[in-house]
C-alpha atoms as a PDB file:
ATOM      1  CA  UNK A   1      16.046  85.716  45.464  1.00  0.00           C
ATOM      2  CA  UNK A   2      15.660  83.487  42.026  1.00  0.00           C
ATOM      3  CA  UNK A   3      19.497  83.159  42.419  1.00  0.00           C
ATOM      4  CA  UNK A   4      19.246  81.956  46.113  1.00  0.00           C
ATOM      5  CA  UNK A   5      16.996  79.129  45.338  1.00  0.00           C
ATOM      6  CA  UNK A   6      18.991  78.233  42.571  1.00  0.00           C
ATOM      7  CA  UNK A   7      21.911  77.964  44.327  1.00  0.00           C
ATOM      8  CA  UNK A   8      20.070  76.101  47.008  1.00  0.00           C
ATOM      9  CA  UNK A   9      18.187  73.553  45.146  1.00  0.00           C
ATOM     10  CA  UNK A  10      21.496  72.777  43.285  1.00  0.00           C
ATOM     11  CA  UNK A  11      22.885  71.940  46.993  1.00  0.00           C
ATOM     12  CA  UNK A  12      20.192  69.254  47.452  1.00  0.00           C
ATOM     13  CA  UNK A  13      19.952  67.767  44.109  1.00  0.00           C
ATOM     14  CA  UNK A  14      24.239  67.316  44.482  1.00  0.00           C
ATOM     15  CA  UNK A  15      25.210  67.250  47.911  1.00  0.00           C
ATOM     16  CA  UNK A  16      24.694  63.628  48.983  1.00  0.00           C
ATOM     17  CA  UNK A  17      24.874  64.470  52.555  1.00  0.00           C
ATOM     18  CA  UNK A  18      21.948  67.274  52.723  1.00  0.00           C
ATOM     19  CA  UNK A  19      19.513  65.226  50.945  1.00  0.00           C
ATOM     20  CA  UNK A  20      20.164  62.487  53.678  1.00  0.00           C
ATOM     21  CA  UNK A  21      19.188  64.935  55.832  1.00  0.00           C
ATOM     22  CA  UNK A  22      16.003  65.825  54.575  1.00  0.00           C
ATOM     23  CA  UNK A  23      15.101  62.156  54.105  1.00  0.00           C
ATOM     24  CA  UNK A  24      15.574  62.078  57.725  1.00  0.00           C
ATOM     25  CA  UNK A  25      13.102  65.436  58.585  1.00  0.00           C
ATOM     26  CA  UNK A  26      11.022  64.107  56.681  1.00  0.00           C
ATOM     27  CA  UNK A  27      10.751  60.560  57.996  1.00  0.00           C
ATOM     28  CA  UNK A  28      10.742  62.377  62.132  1.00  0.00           C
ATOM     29  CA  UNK A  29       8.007  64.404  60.810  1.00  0.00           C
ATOM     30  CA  UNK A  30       5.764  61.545  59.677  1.00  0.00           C
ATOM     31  CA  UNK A  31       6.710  59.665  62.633  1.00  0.00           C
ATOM     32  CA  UNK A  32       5.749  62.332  64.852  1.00  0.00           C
ATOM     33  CA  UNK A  33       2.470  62.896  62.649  1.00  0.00           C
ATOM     34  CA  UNK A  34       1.431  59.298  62.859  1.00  0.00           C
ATOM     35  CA  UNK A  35       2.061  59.524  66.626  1.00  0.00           C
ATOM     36  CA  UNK A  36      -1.169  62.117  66.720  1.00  0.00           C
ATOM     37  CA  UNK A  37      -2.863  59.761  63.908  1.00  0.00           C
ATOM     38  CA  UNK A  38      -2.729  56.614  62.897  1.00  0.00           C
ATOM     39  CA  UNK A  39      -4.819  57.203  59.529  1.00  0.00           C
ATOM     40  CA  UNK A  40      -1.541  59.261  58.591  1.00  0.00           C
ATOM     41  CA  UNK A  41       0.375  56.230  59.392  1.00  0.00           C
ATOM     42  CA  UNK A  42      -1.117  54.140  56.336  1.00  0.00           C
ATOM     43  CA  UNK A  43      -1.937  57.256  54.302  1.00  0.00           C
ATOM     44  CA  UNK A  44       1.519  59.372  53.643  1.00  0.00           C
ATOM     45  CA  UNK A  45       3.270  56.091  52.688  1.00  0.00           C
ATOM     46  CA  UNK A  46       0.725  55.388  50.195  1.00  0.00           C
ATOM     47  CA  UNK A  47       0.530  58.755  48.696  1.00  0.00           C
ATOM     48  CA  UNK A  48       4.292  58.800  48.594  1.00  0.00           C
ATOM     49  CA  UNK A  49       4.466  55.570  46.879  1.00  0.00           C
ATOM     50  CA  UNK A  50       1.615  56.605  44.263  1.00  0.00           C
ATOM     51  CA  UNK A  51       3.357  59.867  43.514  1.00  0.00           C
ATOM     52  CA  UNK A  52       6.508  57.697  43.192  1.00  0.00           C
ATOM     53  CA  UNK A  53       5.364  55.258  40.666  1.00  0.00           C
ATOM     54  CA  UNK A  54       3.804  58.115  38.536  1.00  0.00           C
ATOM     55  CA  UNK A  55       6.725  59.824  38.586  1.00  0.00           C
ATOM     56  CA  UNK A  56       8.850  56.845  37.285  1.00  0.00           C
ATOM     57  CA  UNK A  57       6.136  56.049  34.704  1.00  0.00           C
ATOM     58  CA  UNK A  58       6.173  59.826  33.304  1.00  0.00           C
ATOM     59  CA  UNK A  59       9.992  59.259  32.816  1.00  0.00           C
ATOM     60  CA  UNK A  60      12.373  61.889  31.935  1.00  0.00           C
ATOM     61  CA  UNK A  61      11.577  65.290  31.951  1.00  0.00           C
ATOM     62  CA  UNK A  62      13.352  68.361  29.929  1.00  0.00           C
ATOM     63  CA  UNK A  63      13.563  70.757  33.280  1.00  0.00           C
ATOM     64  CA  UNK A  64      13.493  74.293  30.816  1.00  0.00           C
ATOM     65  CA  UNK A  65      10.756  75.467  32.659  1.00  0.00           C
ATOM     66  CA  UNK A  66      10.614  79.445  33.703  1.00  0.00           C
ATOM     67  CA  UNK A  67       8.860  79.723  37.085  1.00  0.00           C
ATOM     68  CA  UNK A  68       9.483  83.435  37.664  1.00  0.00           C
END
């Protein structure tokens, strides 16, 4: 199983094509969320964009980490 995500989180951190595609999930999904709710609307951009700048404040990280 550890090998299967491997192999599949290498495909989306390379493959140009598949992470357009989940870019585009995830944008239908919001959509279709904000459709039900409009608090969702204003709230999943702005915990994207927090997470975001965090993330690009943190700056690199060494990815050695063990998870199983």
């Amino acid at each position: 199983m550890n090998e299967t995500a491997a192999s599949l989180w290498q495909l989306v951190r390379e493959d140009q094509l598949v992470r357009r595609g989940a870019y585009v999930c995830i944008g239908v999904v919001w959509l279709a969320a904000a459709w039900a709710d409009l608090k969702i609307l204003t709230l999943v951009p702005m915990i994207g964009a927090t997470v975001y700048l965090l993330h690009h404040r943190r700056g690199e990280v060494d990815d050695d980490t063990d998870l199983l």
